[in-house]
Protein backbone atom coordinates (compact mmCIF):
# COMPACT_ATOMS: atom_id res chain seq x y z
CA UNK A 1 0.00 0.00 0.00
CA UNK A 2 1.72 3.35 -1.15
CA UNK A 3 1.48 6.02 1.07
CA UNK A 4 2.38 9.65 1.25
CA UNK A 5 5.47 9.68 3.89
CA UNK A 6 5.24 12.34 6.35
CA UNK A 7 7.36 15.21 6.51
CA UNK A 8 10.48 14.84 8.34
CA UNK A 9 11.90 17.51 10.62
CA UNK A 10 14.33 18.68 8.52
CA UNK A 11 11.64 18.91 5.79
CA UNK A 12 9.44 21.26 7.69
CA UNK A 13 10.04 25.04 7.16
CA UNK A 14 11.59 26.48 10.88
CA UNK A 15 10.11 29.23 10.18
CA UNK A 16 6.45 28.76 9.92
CA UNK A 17 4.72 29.16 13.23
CA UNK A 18 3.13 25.88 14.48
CA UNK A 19 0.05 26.70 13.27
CA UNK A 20 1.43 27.07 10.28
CA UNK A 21 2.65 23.86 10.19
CA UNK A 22 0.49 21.05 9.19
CA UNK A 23 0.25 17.82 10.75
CA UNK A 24 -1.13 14.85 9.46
CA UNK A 25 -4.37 13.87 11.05
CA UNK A 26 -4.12 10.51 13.30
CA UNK A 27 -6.56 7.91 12.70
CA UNK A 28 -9.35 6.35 15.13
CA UNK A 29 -7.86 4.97 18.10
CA UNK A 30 -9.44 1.84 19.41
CA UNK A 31 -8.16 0.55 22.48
CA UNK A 32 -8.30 -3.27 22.76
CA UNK A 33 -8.10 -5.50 25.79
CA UNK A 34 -7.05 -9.05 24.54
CA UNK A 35 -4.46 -12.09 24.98
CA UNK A 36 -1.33 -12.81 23.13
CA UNK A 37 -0.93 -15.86 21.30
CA UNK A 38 1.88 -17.05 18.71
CA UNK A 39 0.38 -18.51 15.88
CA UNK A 40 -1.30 -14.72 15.07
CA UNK A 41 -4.88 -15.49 14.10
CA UNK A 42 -6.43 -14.36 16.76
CA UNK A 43 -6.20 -12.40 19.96
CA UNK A 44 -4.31 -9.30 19.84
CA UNK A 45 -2.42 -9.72 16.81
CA UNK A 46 -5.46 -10.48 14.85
CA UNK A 47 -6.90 -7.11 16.23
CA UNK A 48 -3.97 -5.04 15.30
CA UNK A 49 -3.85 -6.09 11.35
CA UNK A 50 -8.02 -5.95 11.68
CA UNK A 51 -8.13 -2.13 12.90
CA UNK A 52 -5.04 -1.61 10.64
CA UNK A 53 -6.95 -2.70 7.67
CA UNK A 54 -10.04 -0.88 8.73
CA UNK A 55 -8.21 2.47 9.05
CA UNK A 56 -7.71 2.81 12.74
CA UNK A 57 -5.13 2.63 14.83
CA UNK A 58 -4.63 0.21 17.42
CA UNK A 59 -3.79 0.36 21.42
CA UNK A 60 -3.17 -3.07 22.27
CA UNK A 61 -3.19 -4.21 25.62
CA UNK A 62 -1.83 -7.91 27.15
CA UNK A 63 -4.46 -9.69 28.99
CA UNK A 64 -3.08 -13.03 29.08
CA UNK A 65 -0.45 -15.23 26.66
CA UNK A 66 -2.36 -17.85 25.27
CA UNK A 67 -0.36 -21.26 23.99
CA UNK A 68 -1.54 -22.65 20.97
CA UNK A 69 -0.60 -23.32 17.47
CA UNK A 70 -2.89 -23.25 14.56
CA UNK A 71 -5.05 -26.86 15.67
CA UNK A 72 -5.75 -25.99 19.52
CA UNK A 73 -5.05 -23.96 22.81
CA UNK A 74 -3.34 -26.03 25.43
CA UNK A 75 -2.68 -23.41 28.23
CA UNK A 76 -2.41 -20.11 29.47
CA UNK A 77 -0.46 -17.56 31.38
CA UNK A 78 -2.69 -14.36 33.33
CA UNK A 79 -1.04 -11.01 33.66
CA UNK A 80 -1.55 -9.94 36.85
CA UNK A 81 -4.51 -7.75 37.60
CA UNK A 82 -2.50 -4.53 38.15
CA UNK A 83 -0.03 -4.49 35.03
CA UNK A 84 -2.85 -5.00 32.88
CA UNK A 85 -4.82 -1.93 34.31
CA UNK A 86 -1.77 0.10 34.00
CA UNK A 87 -0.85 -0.37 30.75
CA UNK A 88 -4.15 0.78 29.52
CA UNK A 89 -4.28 3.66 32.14
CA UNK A 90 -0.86 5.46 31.24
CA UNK A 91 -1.78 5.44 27.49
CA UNK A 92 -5.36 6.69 28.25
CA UNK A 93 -3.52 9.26 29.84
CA UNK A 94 -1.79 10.16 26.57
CA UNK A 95 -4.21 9.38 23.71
CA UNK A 96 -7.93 9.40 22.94
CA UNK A 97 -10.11 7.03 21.80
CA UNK A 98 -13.54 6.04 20.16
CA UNK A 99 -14.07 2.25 21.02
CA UNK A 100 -12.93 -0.34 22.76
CA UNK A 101 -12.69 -3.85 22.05
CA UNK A 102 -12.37 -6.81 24.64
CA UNK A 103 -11.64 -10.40 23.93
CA UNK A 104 -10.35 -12.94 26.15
CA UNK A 105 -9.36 -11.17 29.70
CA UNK A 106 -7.54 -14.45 30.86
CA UNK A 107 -9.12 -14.61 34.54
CA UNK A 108 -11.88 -13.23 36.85
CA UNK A 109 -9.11 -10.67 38.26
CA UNK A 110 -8.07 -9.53 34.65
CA UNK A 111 -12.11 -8.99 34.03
CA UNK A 112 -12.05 -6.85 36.78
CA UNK A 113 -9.23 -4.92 36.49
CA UNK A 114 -10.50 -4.13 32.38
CA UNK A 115 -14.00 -3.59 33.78
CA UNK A 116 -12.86 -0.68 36.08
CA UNK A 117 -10.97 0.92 33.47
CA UNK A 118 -14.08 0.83 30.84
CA UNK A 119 -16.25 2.31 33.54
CA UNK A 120 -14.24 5.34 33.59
CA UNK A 121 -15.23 6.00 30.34
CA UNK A 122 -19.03 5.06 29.64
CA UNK A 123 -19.79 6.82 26.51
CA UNK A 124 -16.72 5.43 24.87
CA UNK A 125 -18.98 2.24 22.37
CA UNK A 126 -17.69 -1.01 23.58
CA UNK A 127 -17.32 -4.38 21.51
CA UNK A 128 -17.41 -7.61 23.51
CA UNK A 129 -15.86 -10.72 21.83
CA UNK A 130 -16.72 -13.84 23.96
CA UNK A 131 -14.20 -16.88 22.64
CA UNK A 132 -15.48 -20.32 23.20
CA UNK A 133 -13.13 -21.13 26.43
CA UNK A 134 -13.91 -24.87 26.67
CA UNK A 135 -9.92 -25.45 26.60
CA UNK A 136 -10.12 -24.16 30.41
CA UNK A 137 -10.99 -26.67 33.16
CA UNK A 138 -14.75 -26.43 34.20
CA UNK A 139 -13.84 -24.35 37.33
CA UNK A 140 -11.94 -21.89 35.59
CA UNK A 141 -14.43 -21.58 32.62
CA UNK A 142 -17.18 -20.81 35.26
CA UNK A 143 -15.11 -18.11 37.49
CA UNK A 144 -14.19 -16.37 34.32
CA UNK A 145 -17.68 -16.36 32.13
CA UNK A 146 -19.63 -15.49 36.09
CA UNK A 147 -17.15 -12.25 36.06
CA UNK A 148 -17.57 -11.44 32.29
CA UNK A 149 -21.45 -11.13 32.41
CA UNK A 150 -21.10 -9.56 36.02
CA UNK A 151 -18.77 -7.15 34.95
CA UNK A 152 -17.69 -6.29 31.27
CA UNK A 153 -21.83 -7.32 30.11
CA UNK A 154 -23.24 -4.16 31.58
CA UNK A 155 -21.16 -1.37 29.81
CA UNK A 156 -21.37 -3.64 26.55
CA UNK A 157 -22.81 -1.81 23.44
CA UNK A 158 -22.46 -4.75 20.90
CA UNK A 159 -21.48 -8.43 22.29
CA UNK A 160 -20.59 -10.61 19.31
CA UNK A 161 -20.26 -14.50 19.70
CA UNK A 162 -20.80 -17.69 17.86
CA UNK A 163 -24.23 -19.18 18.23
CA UNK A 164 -23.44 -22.63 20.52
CA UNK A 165 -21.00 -20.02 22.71
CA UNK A 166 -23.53 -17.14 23.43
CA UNK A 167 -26.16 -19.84 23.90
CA UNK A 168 -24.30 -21.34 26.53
CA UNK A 169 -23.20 -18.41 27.88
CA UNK A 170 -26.37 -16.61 28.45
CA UNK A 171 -29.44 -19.25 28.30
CA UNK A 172 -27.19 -22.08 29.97
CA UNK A 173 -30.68 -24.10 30.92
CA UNK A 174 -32.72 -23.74 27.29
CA UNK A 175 -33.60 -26.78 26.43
CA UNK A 176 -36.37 -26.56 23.91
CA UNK A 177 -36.09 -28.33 21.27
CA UNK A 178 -35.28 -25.48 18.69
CA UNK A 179 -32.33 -23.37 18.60
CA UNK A 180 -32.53 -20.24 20.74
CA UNK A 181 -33.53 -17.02 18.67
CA UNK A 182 -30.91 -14.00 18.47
CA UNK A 183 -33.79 -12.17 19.91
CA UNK A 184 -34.05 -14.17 22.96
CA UNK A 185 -30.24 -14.47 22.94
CA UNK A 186 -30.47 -10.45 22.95
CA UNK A 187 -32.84 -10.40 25.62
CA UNK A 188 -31.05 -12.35 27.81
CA UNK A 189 -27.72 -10.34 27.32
CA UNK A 190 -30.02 -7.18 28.13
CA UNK A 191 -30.35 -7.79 31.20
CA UNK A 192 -27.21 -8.05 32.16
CA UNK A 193 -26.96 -4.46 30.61
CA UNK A 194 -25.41 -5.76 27.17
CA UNK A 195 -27.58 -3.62 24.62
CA UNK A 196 -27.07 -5.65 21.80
CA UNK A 197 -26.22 -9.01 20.43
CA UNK A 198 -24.34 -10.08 16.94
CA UNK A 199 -24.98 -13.64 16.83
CA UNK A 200 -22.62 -15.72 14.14
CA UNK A 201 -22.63 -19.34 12.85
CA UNK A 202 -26.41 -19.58 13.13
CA UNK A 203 -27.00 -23.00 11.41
CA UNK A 204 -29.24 -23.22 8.18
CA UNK A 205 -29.86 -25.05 5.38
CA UNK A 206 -28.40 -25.47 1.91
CA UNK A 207 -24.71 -24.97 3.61
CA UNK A 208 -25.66 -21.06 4.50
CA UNK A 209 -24.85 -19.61 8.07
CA UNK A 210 -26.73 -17.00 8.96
CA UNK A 211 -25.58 -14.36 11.52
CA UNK A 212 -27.90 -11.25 12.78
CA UNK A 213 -27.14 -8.67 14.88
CA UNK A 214 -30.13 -8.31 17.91
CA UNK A 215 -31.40 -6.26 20.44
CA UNK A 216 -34.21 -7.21 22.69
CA UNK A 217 -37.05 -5.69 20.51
CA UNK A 218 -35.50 -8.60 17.76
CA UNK A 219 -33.45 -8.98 14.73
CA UNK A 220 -32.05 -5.81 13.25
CA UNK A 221 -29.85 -6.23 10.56
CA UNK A 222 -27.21 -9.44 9.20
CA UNK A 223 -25.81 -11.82 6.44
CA UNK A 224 -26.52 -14.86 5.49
CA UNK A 225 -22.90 -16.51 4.94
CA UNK A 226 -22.09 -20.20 2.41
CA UNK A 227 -20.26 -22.41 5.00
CA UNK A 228 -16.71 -22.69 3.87
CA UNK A 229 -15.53 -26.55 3.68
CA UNK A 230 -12.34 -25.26 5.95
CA UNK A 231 -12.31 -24.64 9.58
CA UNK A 232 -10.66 -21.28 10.54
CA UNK A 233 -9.48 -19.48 14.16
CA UNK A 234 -9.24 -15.99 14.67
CA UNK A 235 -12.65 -14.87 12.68
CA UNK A 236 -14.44 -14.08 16.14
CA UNK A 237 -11.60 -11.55 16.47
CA UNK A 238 -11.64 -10.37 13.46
CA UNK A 239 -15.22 -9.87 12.95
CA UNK A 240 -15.40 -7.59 16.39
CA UNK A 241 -12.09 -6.03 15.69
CA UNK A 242 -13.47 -4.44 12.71
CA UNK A 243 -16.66 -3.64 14.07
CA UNK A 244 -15.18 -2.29 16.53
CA UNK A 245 -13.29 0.39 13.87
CA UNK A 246 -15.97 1.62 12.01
CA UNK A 247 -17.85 2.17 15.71
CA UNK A 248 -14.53 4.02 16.08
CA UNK A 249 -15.26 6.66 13.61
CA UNK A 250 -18.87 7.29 14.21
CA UNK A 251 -20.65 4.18 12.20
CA UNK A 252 -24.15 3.91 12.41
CA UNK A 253 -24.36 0.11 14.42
CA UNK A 254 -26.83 -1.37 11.30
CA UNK A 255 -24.29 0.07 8.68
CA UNK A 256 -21.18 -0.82 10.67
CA UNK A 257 -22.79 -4.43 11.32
CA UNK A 258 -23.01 -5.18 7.24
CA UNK A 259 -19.77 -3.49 6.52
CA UNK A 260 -18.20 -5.37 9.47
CA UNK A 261 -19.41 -9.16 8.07
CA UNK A 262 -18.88 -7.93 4.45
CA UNK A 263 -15.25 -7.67 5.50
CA UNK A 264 -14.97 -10.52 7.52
CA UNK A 265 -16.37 -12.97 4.66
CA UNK A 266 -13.67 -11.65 2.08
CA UNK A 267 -10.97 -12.15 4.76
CA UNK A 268 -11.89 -15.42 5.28
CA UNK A 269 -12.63 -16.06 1.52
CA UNK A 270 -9.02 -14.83 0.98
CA UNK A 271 -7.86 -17.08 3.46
CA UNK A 272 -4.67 -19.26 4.35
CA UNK A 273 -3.28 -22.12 5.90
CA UNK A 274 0.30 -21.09 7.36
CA UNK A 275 0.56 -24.52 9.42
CA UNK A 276 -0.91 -27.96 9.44
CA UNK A 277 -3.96 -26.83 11.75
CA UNK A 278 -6.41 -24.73 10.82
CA UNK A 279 -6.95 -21.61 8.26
CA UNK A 280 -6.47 -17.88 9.26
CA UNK A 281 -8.72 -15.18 8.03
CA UNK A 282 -6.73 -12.59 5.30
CA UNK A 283 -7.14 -9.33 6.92
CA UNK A 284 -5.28 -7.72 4.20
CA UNK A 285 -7.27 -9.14 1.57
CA UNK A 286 -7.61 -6.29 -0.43
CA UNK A 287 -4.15 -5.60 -1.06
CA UNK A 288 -3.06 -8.68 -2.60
CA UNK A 289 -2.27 -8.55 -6.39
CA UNK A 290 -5.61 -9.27 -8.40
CA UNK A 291 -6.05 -12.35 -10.33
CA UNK A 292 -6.56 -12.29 -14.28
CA UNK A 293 -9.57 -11.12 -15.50
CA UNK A 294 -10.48 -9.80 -11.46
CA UNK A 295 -11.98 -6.33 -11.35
CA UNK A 296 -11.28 -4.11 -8.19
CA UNK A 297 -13.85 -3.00 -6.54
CA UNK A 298 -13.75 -0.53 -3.11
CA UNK A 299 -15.63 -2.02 -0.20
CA UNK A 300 -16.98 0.99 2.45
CA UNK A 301 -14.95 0.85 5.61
CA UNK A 302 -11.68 -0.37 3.80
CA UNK A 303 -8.67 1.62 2.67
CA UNK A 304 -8.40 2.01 -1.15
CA UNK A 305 -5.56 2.85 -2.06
CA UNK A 306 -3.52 -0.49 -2.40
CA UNK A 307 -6.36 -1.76 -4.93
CA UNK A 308 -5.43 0.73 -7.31
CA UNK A 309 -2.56 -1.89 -8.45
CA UNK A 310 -3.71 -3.52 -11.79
CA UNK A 311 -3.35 -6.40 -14.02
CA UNK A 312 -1.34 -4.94 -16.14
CA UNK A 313 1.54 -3.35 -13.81
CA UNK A 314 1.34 -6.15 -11.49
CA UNK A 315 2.32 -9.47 -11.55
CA UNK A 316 0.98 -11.67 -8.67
CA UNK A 317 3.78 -13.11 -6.77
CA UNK A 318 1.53 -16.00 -5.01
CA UNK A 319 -1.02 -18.12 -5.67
CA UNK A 320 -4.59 -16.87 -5.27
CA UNK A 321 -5.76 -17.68 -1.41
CA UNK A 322 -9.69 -19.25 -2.17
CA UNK A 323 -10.61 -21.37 0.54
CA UNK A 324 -14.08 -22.72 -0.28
């Protein structure tokens, strides 16, 4: 992606007063609570090339380190309770934001500690990605989801989570013998204070997902998805990463919600296999050389300026990355 470089000090003019002097204008800053893990599909180094990719700018904070490789977690490590408050303190100290985003806190103490910083700031629209944890022991699992709807679910604006986990999560009992409805999953959430639900992976026919974004009244907006043949980690992350950046800059939540999936299907459609587990969403899908014959088209929400390559001053150096 070709950018213009900023000026350099010895390329601005001494003499103009600093008003005189113009300064590039920083991006959204989204702040985002999250673990560390190696194989970089999901956790925070999924949310850095997500917001990246969306336009923002990222402020990643380390919740846990997560040890996995691209099949399965195995273990963590928790950051104590106090570092992890402080590193988000001393650079909300220094730098604004205009979302958050919160994914795996890595124990009931780290929950709290990134619940009393988010209460600071209550008008400041939150995204709440809730992982499936079933790689923790039963105990564990319990401690940590009791603190997560005690604490992060009532300053929530949007909580986004696969079907099976939210279902679990927040209507542990249903046992009807239909699915629950992102309505009554929404209803649920609200009243622990979350005010609305994006539901994924909701099971249909004819190999479609469908996945709906909810609030207690019902359904407000979504997109129906074809299931893809491969099994990927990290598009959780991704999905309420970027949500979380076009909240950032003032989105409507219906228009961010469509733009949001829109861009998580062609990173996932784009995607890879870097190991011998599973795929990782493409977060930079856009800026990969075109095939033959492709046309480029912008997408709202995305940068455009590395699609401007063509065919015919570009040569792809890779194979094309279709997954399904």
């Amino acid at each position: 992606m070709s950018k213009t470089p900023s000026p350099t000090a010895s390329a601005v003019d001494p003499t103009l007063p600093p008003e005189g002097q113009e300064e590039a204008q920083a991006p959204a800053c989204v702040m985002s609570f999250n673990a560390s893990e190696a194989s970089g599909a999901s956790g925070l180094a999924c949310d850095v090339a997500t917001i990246a990719a969306m336009g923002a700018h990222c402020l990643p904070v380390v919740t846990a380190i997560v040890m996995r490789d691209t099949a399965e977690a195995f273990e963590h490590h928790t950051l104590d309770a106090d570092t992890i408050a402080e590193q988000a303190r001393l650079i909300l100290e220094d730098v604004p934001i205009t979302a958050w985003k919160v994914g795996f806190l890595g124990s009931p103490e780290g929950v709290s500690a990134v619940a009393e910083v988010l209460s600071d700031y209550p008008d400041v629209p939150l995204v709440a990605y809730l992982p499936n944890v079933s790689w923790l022991d039963e105990e564990q699992q319990q401690s940590y989801l009791d603190a997560f709807r005690e604490l992060v679910l009532p300053q929530t604006h949007v909580l986004v989570g696969n079907h099976k986990t939210l279902t679990d999560f927040l209507l542990p009992d249903w046992d009807a013998d239909r699915p629950a409805s992102p309505r009554e999953l929404a209803v649920a959430a609200g009243q622990h204070g979350a005010a609305h639900v994006l539901v994924t992976g909701i099971g249909l026919a004819n190999q479609f997902v469908d996945n709906v974004l909810a609030n207690p009244q019902g359904p407000i907006t979504g997109e129906k998805f074809e299931r893809f043949e491969v099994n990927f980690i990290g598009a959780g992350d991704t999905l309420s990463a970027s949500l979380a950046a076009l909240l950032s800059v003032g989105a409507e939540i219906h228009s961010a919600v469509g733009e949001a999936l829109s861009f998580l299907d062609q990173a996932l459609d784009a995607g890879f296999r870097p190991g011998m587990g599973n795929a990782v969403p493409d977060r930079f899908f856009w800026a990969l050389p075109p095939e033959e014959g492709d046309e480029i088209e912008a997408m709202p929400g995305v940068p455009v300026e590395a699609p401007s390559l063509s065919v015919e001053d570009t040569t792809p150096t890779r194979p094309p990355r279709r997954m399904h």
